[in-house]
Protein backbone atom coordinates (compact mmCIF):
# COMPACT_ATOMS: atom_id res chain seq x y z
CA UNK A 1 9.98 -29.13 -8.11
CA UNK A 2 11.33 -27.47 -11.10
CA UNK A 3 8.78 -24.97 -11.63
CA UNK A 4 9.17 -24.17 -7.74
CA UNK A 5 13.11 -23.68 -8.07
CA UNK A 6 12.49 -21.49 -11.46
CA UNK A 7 10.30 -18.99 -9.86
CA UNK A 8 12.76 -18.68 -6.83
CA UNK A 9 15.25 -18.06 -9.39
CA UNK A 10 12.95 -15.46 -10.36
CA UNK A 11 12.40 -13.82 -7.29
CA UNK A 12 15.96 -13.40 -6.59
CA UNK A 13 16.80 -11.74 -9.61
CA UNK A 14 13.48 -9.27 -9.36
CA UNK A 15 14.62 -8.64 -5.46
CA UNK A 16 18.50 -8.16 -6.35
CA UNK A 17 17.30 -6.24 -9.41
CA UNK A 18 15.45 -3.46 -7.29
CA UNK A 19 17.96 -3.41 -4.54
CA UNK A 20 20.48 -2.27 -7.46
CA UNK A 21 17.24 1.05 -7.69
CA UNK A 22 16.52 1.23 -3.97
CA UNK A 23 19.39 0.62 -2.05
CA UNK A 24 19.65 -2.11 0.76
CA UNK A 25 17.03 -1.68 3.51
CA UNK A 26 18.78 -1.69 7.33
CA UNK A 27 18.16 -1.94 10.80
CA UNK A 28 18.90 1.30 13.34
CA UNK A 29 18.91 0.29 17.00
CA UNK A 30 17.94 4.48 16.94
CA UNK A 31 15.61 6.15 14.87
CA UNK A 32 13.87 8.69 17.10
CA UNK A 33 15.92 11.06 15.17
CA UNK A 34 13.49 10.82 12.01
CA UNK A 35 10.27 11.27 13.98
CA UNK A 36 8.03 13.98 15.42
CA UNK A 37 6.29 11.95 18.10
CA UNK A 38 3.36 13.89 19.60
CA UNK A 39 0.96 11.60 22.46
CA UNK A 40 -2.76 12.24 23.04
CA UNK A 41 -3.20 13.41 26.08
CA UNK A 42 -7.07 13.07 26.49
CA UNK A 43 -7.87 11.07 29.24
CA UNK A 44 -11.01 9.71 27.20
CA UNK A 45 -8.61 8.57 24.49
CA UNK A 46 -6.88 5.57 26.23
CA UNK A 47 -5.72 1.83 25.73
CA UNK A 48 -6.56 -1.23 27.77
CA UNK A 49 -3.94 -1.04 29.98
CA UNK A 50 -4.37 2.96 30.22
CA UNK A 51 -1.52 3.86 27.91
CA UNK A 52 -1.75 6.79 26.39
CA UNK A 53 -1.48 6.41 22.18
CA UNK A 54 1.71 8.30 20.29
CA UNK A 55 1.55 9.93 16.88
CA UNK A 56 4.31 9.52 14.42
CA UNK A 57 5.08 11.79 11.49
CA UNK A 58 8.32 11.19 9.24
CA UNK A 59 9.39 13.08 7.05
CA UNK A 60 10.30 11.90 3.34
CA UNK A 61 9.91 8.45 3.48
CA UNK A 62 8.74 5.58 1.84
CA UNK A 63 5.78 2.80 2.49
CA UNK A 64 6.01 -0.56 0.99
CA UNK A 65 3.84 -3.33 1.72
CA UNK A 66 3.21 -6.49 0.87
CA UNK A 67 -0.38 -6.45 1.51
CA UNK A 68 -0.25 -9.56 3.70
CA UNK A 69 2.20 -10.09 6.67
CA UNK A 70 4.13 -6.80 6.27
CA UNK A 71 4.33 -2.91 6.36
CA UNK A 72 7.67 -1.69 6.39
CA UNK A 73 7.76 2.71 6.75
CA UNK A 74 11.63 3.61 5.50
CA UNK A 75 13.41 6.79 5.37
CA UNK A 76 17.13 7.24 4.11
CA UNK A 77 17.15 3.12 3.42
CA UNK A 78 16.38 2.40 7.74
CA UNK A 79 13.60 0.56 8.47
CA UNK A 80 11.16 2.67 11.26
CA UNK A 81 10.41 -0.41 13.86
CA UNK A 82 7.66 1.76 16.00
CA UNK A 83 6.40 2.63 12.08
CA UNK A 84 6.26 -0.81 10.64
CA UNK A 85 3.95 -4.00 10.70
CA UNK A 86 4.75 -7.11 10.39
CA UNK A 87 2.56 -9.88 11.20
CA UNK A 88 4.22 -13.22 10.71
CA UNK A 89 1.85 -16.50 10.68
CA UNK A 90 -1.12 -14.57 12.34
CA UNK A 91 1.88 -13.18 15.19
CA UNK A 92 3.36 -10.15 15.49
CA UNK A 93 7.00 -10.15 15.16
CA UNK A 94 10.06 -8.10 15.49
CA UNK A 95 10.89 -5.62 12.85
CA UNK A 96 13.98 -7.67 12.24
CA UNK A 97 11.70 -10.30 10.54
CA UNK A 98 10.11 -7.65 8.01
CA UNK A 99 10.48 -8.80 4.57
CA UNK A 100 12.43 -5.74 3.18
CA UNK A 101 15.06 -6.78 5.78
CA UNK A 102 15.78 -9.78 3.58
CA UNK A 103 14.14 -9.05 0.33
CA UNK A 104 14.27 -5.45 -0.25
CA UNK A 105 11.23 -3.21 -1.85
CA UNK A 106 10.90 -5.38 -5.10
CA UNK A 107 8.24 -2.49 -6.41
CA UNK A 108 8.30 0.22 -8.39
CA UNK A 109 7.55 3.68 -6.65
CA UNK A 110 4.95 5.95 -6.83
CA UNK A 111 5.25 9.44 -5.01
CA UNK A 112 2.70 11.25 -3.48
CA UNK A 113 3.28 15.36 -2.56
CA UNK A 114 1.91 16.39 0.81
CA UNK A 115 0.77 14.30 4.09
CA UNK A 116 0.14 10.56 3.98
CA UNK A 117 -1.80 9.14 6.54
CA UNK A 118 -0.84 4.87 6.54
CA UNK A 119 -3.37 2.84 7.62
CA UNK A 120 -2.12 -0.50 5.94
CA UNK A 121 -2.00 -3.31 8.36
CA UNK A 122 -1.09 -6.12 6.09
CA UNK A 123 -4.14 -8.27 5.03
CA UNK A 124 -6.83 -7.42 7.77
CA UNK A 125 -7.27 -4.13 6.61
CA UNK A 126 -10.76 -5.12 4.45
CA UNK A 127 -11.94 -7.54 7.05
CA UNK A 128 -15.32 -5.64 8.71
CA UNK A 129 -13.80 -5.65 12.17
CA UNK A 130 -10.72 -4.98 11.50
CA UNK A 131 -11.77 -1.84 9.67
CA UNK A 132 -14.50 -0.72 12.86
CA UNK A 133 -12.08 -1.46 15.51
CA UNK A 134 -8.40 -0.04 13.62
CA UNK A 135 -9.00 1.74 10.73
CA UNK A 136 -11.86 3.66 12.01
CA UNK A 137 -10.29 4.92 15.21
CA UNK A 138 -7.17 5.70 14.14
CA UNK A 139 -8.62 8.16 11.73
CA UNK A 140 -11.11 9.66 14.47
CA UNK A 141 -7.76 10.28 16.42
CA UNK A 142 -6.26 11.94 13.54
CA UNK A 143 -9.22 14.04 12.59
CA UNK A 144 -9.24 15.16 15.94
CA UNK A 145 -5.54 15.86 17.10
CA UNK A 146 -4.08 16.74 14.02
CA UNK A 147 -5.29 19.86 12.25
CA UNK A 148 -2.85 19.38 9.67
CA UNK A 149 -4.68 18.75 6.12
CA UNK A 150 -3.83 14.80 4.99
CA UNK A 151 -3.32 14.36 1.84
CA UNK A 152 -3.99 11.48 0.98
CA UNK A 153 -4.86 7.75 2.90
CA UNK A 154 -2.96 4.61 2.34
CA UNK A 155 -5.53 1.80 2.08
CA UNK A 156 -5.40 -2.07 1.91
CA UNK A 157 -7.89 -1.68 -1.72
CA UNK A 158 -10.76 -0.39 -0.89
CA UNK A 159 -14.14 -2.20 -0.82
CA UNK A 160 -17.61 -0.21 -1.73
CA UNK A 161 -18.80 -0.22 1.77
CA UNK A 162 -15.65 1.04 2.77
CA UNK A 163 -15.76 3.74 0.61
CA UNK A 164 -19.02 4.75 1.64
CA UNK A 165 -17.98 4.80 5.24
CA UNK A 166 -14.89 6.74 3.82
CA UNK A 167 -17.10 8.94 2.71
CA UNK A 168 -19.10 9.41 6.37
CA UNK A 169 -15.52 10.26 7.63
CA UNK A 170 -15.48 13.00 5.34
CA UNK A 171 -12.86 11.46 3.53
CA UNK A 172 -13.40 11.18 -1.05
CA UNK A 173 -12.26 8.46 -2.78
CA UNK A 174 -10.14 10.31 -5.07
CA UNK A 175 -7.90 11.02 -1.53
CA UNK A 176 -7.28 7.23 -1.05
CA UNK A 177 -4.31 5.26 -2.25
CA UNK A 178 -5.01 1.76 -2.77
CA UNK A 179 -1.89 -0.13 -1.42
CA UNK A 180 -2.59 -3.16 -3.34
CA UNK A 181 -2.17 -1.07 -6.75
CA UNK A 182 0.59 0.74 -4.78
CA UNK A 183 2.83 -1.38 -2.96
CA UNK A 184 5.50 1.17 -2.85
CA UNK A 185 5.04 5.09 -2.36
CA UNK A 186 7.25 7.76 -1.49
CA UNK A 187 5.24 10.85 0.56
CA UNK A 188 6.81 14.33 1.19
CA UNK A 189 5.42 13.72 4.99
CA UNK A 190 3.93 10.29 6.46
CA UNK A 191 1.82 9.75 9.87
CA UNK A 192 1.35 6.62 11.68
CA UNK A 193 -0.19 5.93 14.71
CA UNK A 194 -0.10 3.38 17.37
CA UNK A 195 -2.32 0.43 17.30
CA UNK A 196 -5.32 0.70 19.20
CA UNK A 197 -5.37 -2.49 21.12
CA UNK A 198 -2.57 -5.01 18.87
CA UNK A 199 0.81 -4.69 20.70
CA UNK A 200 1.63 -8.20 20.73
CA UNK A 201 0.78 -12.41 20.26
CA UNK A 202 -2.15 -12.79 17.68
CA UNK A 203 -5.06 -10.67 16.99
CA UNK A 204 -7.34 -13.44 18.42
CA UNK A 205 -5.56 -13.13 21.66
CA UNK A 206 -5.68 -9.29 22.52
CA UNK A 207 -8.84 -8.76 20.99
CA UNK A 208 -10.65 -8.93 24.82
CA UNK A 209 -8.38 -5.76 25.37
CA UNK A 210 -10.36 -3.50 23.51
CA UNK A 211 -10.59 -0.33 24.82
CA UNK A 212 -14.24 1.75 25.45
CA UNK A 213 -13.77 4.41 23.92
CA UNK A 214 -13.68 2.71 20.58
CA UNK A 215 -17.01 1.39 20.69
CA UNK A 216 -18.05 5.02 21.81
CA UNK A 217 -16.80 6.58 18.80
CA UNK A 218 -18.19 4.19 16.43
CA UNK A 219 -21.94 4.65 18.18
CA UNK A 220 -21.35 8.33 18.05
CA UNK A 221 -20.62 7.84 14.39
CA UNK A 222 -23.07 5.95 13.14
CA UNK A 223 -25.54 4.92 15.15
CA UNK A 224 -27.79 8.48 13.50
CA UNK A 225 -27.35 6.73 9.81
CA UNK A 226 -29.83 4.16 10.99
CA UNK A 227 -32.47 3.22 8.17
CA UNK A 228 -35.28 1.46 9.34
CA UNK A 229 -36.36 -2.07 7.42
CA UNK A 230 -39.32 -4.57 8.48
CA UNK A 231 -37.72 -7.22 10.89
CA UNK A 232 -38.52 -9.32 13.61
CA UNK A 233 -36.60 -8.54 17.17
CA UNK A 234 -35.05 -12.37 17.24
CA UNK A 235 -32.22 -12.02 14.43
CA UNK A 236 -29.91 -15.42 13.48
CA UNK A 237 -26.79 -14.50 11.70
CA UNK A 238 -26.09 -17.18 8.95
CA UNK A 239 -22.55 -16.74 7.54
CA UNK A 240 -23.14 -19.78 4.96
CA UNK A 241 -22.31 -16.63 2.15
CA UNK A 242 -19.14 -15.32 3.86
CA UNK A 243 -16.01 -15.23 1.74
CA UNK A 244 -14.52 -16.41 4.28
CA UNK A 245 -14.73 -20.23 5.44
CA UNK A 246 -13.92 -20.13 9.16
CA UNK A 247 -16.67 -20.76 12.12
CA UNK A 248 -18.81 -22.61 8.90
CA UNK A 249 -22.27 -24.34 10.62
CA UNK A 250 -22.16 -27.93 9.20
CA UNK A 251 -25.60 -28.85 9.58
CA UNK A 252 -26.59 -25.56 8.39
CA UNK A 253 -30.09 -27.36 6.89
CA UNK A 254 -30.96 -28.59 10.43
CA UNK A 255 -30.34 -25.33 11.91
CA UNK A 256 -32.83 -23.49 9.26
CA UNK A 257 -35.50 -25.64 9.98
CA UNK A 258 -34.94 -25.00 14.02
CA UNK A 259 -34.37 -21.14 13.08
CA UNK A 260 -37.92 -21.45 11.78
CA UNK A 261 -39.84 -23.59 14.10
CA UNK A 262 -38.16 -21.23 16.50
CA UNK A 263 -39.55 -17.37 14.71
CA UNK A 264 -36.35 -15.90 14.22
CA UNK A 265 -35.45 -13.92 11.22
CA UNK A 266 -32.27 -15.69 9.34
CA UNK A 267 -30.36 -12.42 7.60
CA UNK A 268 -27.77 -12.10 6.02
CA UNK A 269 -25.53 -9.09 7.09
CA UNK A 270 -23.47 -8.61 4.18
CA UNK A 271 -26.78 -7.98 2.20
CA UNK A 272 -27.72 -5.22 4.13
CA UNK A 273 -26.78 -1.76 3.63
CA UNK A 274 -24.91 -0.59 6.49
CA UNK A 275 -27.27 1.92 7.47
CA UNK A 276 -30.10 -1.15 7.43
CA UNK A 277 -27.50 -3.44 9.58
CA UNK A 278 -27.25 -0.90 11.71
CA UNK A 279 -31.10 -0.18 12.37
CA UNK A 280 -31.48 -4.01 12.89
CA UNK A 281 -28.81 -4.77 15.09
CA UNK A 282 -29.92 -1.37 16.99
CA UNK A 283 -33.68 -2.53 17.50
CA UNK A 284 -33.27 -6.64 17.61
CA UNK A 285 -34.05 -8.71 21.35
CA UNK A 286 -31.39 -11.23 20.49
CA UNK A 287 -28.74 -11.66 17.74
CA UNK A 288 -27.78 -15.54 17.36
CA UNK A 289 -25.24 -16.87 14.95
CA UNK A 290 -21.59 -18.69 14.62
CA UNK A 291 -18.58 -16.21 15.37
CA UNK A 292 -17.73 -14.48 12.57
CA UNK A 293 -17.34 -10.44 11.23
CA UNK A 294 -20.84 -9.92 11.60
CA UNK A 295 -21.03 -9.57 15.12
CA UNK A 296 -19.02 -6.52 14.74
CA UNK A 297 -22.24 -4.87 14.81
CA UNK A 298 -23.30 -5.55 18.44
CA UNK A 299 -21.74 -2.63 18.81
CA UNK A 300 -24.61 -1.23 17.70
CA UNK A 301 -27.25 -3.08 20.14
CA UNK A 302 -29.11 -1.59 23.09
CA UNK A 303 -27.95 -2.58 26.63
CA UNK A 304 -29.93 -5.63 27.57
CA UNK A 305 -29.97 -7.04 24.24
CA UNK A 306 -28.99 -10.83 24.48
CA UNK A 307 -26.32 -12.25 22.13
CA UNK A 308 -25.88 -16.03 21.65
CA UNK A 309 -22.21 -16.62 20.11
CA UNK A 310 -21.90 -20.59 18.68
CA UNK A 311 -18.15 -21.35 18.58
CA UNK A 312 -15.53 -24.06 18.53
CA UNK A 313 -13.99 -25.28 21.94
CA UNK A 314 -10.84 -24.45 20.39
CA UNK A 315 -11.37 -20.96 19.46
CA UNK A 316 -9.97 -18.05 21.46
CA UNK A 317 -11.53 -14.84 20.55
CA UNK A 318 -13.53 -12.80 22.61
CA UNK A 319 -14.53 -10.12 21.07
CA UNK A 320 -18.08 -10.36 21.89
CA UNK A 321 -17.68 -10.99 25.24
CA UNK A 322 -15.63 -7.85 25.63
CA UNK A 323 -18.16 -5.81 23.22
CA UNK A 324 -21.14 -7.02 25.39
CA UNK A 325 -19.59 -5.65 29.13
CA UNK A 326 -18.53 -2.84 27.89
CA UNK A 327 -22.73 -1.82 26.16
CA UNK A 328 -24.51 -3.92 29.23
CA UNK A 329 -25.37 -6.36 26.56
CA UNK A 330 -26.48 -10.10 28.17
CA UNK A 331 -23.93 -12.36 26.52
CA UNK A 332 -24.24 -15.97 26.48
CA UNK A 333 -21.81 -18.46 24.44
CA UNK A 334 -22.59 -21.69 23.03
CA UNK A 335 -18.98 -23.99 22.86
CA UNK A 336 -19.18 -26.84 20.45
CA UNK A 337 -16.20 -29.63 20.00
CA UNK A 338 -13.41 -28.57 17.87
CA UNK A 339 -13.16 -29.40 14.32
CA UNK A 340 -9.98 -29.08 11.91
CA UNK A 341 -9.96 -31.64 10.04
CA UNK A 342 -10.59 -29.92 7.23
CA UNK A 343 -8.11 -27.37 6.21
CA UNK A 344 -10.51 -25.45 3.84
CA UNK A 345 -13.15 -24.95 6.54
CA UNK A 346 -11.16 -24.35 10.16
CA UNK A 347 -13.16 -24.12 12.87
CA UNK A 348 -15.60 -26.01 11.68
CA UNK A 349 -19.45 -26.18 13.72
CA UNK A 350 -21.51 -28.94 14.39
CA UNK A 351 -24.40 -28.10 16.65
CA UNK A 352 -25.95 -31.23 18.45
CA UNK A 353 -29.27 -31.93 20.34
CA UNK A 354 -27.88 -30.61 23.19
CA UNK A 355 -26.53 -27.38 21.80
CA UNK A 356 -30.22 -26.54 20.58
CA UNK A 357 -31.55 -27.27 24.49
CA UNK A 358 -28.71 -24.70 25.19
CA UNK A 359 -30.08 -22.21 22.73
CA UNK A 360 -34.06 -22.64 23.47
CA UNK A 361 -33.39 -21.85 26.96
CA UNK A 362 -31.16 -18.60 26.59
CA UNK A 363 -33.79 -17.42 24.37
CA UNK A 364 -36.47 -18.12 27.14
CA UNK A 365 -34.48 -17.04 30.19
C-alpha cells in the first residue's frame, strides 16, 4: 500500500513537472484549421462500408505515445482527435479519454526535421497481424498517393522481421524512429492516415470488416519472395512457442500424437523465414491450428485451400473467416467450450474426442 501511494506521488510530480516544460494539453471542438486533409479517390482503395480513406498532414506538431493504450498527435498544446489513438481496455475511446488530457506528455522531446509518417497504434503495432493488415497498408497508400519524400517512420520498436519487411517496402532502418525509445517527438511536418478497417468497439469485433483490397496488396507484395522448403501439403500450426499465451491447446501432447498418426507436418511459423512461411502457406492442402497470429498468412494460400480454425466458444474474431471468402479459401471452424479460468492463459483449448471426429472428417471431405 505504501509503496503503491509513493510511486503515485511520483508520478504526479514527474507529470506536473513536464507540464511546467510542455504546457497543458487541451481539447478543440475544431481543429480542421491545423490540417491538410487530402482523400483517396481510387475506387480500388476502399473500406468495408465503401468509405473512401482521408490523409492528414499537420504541420509542426508533436507525437507522444505511451506505447500501449494511447497516441496523442498535438500542435500548439490541442490535442488532434481525427490524429490520435487511444485504445482504452482493448476499446476505442473518445479523444477526451487520451492520457495527455489528464497527465500531460511526461517525456522528454526529441525533434525530427522534415516529414514524419506515424504509424504508432499503441501496443499492437509488433503483433504479425496487426502489422500485415495496418501498418502495411497504410504505407502502400502513402507510397502511392503521396509523392512527397517521408522522412522518417514512427514505429512501435521494431522487430527483425519487421525490419526486413521494412526493408521490402523500400524503407532503411536508419529512416525509422522507434517510439518506444521515443515517446515524444516534435516533426517539422507529420502525416496520419485513417485506419483501415478500426473505427470503433474492439479490434476483435471489426476485424470481419476487412476490406479486399488489403489482402490484394499484401499478395502483390510478397507473394514473388516465396522460398521454397521440403514440406508436406497438410500443415498444423502449433503456437505452444508463442509469446503470447492466448488460444493455448491444453492437451497439446494428445494432439501431437493425433497430428502424427494423422501425416501432417507440425511447424512452427515463427521459425520460418518469412519468405519460407510464405512458400508453405502458398503450396499447403490444409492449414490446421488454434487461432492465433499465424493464420495471418492464409493470406497467402491458393483458393480452395481448406483451413481448420480450433477456437473457444467464447471468442469473437473472425478474421479467418473473412480472409477465406474474400481468396475462395474452404473454411471450416472447430468451437471448443470456453475456458478462463486461468488468467495467464485466456482462451484456453481443450480439444475432446469429439473435436478430433470433427477434424478427421474436414480433412476427408
Amino acid at each position: 500500500m505504501i509503496k503503491k501511494k509513493i510511486k503515485l506521488y511520483y508520478k504526479n510530480i514527474v507529470s506536473k513537472t513536464f507540464e511546467n516544460i510542455h504546457g497543458k494539453v487541451f481539447l478543440k471542438k475544431n481543429t480542421s484549421d491545423f490540417l491538410d486533409i487530402s482523400q483517396v479517390k481510387d475506387p480500388f482503395f476502399k473500406s468495408y462500408e465503401n468509405k473512401k480513406y482521408n490523409i492528414y498532414k499537420v504541420k509542426k506538431a508533436r507525437i507522444f505515445t505511451d506505447n500501449n493504450e494511447n497516441v496523442a498527435v498535438i500542435k500548439n498544446n490541442i490535442l488532434i482527435p481525427k490524429l490520435s489513438f487511444q485504445q482504452i481496455r482493448g476499446r476505442l475511446h473518445n479523444a477526451k479519454y487520451n492520457s495527455v488530457i489528464k497527465k500531460g506528455t511526461p517525456s522528454l522531446i526529441k525533434k525530427f526535421s522534415g516529414t514524419v509518417l506515424n504509424l504508432a497504434q499503441g501496443g499492437s503495432g509488433n503483433n504479425y497481424f496487426h502489422f500485415f493488415f495496418d501498418i502495411i497498408p497504410k504505407i502502400y497508400l502513402v507510397q502511392k498517393k503521396i509523392k512527397k519524400k517521408i522522412n522518417f517512420y514512427y514505429v512501435s520498436a521494431p522487430k527483425k522481421w519487421q525490419i526486413k519487411i521494412f526493408k521490402i517496402l523500400g524503407i532503411a532502418e536508419n529512416k525509422l524512429i522507434n517510439s518506444s525509445k521515443n515517446k515524444h517527438i516534435f516533426a517539422d511536418e507529420i502525416i496520419s492516415l485513417d485506419h483501415p478497417w478500426y473505427q470503433k468497439g474492439t479490434f476483435q469485433n471489426q476485424v470481419k470488416k476487412i476490406p479486399k483490397w488489403i489482402i490484394l496488396i499484401n499478395r502483390k507484395i510478397f507473394l514473388k519472395k516465396a522460398k521454397k522448403i521440403k514440406f508436406t501439403k497438410k500443415i498444423f500450426l502449433d503456437r505452444s512457442s508463442s509469446e503470447f499465451n492466448h488460444c493455448q491447446i491444453y492437451n497439446q501432447r494428445k494432439v501431437n500424437q493425433w497430428i502424427k498418426k494423422n501425416n501432417l507436418s507440425s511447424c512452427k511459423p515463427e521459425k520460418l523465414t518469412l519468405e519460407k512461411q510464405i512458400y508453405l502457406f502458398n503450396n499447403a492442402s490444409i492449414i490446421l491450428g488454434a487461432h492465433g497470429a499465424a493464420f495471418t498468412n492464409i493470406i497467402f494460400c491458393k483458393p480452395g485451400t481448406k483451413i481448420i480454425e480450433i477456437i473457444p466458444a467464447n471468442h469473437p474474431n473472425r478474421k479467418c473467416e473473412r480472409i477465406s471468402k474474400i481468396l475462395g479459401l474452404k473454411y471450416f471452424r472447430i468451437v471448443t467450450k470456453p475456458d478462463n479460468t486461468n488468467k495467464n492463459f485466456p482462451f484456453r483449448i481443450h480439444l475432446e474426442k469429439k473435436h478430433f471426429k470433427m477434424i478427421d472428417k474436414t480433412i476427408n471431405l
